[in-house]
PDB file of N, CA and C in Angstrom:
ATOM      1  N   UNK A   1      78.062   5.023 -51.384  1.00  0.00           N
ATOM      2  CA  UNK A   1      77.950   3.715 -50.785  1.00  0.00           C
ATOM      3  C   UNK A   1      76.538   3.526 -50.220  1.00  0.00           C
ATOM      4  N   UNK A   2      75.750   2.394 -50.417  1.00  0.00           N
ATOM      5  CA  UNK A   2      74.503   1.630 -50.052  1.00  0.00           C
ATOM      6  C   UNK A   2      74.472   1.262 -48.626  1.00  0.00           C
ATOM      7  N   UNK A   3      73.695   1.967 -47.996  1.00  0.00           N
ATOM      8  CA  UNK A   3      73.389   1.630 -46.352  1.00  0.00           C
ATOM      9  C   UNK A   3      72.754   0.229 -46.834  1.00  0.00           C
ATOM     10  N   UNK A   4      72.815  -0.809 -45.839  1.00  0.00           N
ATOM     11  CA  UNK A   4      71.659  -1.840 -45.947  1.00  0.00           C
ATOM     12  C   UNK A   4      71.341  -2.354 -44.533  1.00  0.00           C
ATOM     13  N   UNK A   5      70.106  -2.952 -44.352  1.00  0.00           N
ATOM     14  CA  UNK A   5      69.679  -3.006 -43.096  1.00  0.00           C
ATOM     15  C   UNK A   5      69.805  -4.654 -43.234  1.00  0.00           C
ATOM     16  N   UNK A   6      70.324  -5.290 -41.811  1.00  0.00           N
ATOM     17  CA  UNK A   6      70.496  -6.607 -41.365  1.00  0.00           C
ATOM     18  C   UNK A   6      69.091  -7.261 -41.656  1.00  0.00           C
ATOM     19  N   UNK A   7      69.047  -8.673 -41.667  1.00  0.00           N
ATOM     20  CA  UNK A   7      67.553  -9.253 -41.429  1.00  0.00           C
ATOM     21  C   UNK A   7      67.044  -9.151 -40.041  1.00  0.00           C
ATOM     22  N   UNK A   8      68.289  -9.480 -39.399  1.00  0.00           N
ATOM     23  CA  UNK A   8      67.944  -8.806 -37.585  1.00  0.00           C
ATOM     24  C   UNK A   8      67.278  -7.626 -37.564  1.00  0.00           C
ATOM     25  N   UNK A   9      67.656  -6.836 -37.874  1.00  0.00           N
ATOM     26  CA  UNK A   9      67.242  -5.318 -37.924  1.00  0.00           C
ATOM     27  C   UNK A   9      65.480  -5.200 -38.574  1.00  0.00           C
ATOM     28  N   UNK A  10      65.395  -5.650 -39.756  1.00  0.00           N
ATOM     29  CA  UNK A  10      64.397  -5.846 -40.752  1.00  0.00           C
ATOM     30  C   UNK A  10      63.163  -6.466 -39.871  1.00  0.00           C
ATOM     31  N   UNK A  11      63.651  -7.583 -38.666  1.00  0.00           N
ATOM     32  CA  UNK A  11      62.893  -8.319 -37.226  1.00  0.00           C
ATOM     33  C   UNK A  11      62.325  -7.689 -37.212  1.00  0.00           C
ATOM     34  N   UNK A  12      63.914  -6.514 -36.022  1.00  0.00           N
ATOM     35  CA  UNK A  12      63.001  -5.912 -35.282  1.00  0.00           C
ATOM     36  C   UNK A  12      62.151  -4.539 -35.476  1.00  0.00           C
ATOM     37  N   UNK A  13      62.741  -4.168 -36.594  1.00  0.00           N
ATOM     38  CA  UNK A  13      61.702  -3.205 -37.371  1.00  0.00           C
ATOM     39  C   UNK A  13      59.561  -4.104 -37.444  1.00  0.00           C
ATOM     40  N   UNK A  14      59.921  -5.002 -37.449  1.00  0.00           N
ATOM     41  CA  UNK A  14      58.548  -5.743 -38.046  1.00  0.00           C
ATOM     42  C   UNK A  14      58.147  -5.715 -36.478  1.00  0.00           C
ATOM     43  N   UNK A  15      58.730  -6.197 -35.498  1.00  0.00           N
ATOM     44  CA  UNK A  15      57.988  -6.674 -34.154  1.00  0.00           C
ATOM     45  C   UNK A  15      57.873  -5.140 -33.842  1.00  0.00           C
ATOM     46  N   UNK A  16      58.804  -3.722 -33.988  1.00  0.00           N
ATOM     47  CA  UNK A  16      58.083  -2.192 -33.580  1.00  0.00           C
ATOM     48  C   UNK A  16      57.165  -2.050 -34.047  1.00  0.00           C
ATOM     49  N   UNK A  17      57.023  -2.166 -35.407  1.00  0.00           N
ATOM     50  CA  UNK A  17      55.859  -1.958 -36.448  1.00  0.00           C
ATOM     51  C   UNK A  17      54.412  -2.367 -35.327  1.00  0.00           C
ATOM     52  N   UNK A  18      54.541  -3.802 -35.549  1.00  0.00           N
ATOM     53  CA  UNK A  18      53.473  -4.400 -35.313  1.00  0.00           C
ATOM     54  C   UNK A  18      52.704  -4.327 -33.340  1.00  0.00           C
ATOM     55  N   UNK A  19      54.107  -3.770 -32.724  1.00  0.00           N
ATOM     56  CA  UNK A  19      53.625  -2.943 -31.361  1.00  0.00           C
ATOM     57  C   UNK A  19      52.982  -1.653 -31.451  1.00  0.00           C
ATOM     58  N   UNK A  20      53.533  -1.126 -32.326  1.00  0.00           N
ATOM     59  CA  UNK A  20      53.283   0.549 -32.367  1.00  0.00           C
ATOM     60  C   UNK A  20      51.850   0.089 -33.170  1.00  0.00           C
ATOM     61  N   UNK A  21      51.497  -0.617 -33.739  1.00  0.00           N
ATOM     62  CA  UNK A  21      50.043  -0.657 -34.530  1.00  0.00           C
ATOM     63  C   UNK A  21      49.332  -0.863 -33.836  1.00  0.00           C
ATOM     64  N   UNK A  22      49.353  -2.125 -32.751  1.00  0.00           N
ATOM     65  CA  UNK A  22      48.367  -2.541 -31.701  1.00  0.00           C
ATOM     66  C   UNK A  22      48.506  -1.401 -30.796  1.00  0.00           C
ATOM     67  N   UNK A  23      49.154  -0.401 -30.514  1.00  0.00           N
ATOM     68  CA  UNK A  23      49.032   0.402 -29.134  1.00  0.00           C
ATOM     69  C   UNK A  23      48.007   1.468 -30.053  1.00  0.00           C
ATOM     70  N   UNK A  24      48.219   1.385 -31.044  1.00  0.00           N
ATOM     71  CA  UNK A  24      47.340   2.916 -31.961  1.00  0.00           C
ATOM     72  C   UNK A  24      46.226   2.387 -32.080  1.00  0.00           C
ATOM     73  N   UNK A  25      45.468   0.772 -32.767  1.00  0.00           N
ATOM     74  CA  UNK A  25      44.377   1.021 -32.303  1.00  0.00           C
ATOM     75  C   UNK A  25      43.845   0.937 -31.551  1.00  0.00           C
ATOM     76  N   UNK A  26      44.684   0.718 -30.592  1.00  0.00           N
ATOM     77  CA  UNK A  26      43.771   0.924 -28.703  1.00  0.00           C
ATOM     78  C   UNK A  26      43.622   2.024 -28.648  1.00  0.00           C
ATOM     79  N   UNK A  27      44.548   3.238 -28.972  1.00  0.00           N
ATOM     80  CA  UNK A  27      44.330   4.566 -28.608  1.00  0.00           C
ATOM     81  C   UNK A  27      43.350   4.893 -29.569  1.00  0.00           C
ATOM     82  N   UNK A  28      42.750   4.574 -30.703  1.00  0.00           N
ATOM     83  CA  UNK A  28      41.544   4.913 -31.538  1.00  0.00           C
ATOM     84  C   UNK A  28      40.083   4.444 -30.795  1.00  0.00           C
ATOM     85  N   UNK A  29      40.063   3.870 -29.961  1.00  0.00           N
ATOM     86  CA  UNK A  29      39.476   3.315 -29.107  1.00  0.00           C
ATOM     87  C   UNK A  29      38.187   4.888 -28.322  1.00  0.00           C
ATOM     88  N   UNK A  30      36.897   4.913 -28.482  1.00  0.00           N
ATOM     89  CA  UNK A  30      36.372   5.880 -28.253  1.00  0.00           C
ATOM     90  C   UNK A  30      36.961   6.186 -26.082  1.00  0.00           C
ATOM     91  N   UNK A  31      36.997   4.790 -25.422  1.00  0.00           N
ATOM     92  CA  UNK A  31      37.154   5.355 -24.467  1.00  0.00           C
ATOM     93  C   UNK A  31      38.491   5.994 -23.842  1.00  0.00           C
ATOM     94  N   UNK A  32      39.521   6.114 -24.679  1.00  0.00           N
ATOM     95  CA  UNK A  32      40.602   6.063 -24.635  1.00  0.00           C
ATOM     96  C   UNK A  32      40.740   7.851 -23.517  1.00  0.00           C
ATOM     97  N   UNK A  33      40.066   8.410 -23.894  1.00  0.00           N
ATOM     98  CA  UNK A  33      39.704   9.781 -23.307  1.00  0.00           C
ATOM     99  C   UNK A  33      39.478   9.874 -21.819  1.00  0.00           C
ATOM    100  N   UNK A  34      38.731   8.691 -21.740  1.00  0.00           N
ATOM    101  CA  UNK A  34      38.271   8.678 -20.622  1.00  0.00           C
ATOM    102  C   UNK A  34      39.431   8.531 -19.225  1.00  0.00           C
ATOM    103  N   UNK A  35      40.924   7.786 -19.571  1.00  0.00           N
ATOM    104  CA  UNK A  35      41.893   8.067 -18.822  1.00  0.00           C
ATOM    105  C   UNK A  35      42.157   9.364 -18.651  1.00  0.00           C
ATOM    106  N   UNK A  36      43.088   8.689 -17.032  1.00  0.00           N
ATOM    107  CA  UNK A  36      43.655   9.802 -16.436  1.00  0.00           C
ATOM    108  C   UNK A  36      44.452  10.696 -17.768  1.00  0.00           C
ATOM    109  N   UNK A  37      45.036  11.918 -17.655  1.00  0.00           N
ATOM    110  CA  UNK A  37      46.044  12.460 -18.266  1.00  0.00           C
ATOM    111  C   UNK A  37      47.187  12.243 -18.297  1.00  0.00           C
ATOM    112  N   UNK A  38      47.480  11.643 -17.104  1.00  0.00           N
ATOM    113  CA  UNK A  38      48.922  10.603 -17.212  1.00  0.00           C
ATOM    114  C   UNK A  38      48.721   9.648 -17.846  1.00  0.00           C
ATOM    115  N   UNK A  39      47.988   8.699 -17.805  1.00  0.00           N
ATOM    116  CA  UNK A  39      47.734   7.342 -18.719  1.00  0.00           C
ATOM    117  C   UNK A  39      47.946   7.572 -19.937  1.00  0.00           C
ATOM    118  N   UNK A  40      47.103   8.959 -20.028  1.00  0.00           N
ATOM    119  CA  UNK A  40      47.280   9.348 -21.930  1.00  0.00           C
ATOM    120  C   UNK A  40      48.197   9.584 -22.096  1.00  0.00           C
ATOM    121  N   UNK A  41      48.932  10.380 -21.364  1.00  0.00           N
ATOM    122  CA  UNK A  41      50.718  11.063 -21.777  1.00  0.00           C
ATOM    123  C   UNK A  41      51.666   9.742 -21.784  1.00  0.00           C
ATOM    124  N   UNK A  42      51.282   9.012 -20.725  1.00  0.00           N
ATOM    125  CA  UNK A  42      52.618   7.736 -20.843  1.00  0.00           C
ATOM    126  C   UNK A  42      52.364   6.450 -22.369  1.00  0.00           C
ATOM    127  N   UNK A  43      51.007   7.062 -22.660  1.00  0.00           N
ATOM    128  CA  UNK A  43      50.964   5.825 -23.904  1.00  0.00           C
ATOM    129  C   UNK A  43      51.225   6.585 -24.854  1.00  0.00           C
ATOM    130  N   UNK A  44      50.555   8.113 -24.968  1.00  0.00           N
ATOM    131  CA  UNK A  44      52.016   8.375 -26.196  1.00  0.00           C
ATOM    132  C   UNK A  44      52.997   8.523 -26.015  1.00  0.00           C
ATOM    133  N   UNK A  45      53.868   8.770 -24.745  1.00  0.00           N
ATOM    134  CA  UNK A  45      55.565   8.453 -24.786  1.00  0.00           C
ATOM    135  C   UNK A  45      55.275   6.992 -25.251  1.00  0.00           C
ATOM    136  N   UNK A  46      54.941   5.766 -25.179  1.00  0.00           N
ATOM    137  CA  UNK A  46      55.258   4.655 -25.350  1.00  0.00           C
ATOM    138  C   UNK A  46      55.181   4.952 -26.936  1.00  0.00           C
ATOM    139  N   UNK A  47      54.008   5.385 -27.678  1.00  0.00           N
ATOM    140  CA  UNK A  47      54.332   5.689 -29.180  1.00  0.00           C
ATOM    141  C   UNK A  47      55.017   6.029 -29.719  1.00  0.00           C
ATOM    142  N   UNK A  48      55.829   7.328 -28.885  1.00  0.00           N
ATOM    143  CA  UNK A  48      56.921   8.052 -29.744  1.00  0.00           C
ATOM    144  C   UNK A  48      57.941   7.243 -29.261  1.00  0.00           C
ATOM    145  N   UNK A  49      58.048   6.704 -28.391  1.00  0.00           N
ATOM    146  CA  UNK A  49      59.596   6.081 -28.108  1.00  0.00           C
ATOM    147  C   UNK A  49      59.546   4.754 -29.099  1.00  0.00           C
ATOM    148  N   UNK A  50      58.711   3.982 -29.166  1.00  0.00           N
ATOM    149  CA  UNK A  50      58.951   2.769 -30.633  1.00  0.00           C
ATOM    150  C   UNK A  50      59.063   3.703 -32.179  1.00  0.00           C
ATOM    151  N   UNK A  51      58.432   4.723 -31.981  1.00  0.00           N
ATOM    152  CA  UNK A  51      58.517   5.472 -33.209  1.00  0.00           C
ATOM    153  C   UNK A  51      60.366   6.160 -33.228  1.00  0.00           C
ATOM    154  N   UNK A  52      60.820   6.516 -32.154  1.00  0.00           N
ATOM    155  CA  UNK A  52      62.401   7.321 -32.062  1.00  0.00           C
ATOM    156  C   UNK A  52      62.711   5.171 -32.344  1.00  0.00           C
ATOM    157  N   UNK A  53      62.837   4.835 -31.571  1.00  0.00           N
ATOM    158  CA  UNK A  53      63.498   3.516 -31.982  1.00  0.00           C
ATOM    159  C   UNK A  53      63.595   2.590 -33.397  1.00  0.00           C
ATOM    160  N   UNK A  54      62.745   2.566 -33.991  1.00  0.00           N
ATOM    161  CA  UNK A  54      62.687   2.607 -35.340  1.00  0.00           C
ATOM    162  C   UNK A  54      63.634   3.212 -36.184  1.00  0.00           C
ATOM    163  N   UNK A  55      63.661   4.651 -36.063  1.00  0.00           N
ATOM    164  CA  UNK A  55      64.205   5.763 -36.448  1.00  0.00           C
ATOM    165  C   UNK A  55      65.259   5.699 -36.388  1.00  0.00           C
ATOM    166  N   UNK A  56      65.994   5.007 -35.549  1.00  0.00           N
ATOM    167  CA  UNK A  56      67.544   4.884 -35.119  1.00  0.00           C
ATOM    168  C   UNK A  56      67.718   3.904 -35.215  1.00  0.00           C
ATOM    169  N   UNK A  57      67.268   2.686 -35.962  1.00  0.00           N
ATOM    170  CA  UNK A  57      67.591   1.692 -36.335  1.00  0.00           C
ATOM    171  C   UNK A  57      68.155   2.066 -38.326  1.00  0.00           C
ATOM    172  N   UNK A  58      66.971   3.001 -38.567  1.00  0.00           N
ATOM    173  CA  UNK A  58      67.435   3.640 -40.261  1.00  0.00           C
ATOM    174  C   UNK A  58      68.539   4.051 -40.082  1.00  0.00           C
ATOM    175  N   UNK A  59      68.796   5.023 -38.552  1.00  0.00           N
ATOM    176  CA  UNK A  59      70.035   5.316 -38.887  1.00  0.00           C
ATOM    177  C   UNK A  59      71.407   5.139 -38.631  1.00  0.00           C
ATOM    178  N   UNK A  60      71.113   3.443 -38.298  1.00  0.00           N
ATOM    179  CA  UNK A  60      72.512   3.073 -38.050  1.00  0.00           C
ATOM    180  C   UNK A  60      72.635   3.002 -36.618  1.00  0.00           C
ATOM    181  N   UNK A  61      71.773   3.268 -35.784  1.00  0.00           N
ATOM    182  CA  UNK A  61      71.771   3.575 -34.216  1.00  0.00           C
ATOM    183  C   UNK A  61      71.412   1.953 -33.512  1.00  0.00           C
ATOM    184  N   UNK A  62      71.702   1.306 -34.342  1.00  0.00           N
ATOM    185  CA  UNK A  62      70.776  -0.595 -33.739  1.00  0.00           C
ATOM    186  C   UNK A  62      71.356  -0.459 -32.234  1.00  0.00           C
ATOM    187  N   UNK A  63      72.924  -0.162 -32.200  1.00  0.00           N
ATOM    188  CA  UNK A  63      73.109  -0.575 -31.024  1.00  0.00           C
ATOM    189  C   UNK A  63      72.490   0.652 -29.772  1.00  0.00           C
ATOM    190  N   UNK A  64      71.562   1.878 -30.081  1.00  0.00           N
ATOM    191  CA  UNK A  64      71.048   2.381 -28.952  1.00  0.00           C
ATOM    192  C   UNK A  64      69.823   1.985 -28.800  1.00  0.00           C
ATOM    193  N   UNK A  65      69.082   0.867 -29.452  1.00  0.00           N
ATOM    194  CA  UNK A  65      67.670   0.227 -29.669  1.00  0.00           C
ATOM    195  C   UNK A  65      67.509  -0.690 -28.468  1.00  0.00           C
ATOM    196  N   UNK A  66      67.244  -0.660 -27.126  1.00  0.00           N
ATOM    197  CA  UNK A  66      66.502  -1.777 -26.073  1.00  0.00           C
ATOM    198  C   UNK A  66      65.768  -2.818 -27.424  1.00  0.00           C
ATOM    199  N   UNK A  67      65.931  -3.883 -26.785  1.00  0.00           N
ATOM    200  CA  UNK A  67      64.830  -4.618 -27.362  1.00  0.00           C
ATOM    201  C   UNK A  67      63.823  -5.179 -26.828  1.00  0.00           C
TER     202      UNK A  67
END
């Protein structure tokens, strides 16, 4: 049997996408270093957590996805 993903879903896949892109090239950003070590650690939790959210939208997890 064929998993298929909602157009809802397909959204909000596009609006993670397109967060998780703008937060990466800020972090490509030469001064990005220059933060504290917390600053840096909480913006990649913010990466990996749209990246786990995504992830659990493939797998059927929509309803543990905040939006």
């Amino acid at each position: 049997m064929k998993s298929t993903i909602s157009l809802d879903q397909v959204n909000l896949i596009n609006n993670k996408l397109d967060q998780l892109s703008a937060l990466l090239s800020v972090g490509m950003c030469d001064d990005f270093s220059t933060h504290s070590t917390k600053i840096q650690s909480d913006y990649l939790w913010a990466c990996a957590s749209i990246t786990h959210e995504i992830a659990a939208i493939f797998r059927g997890k929509h309803e543990e996805v905040q939006e």
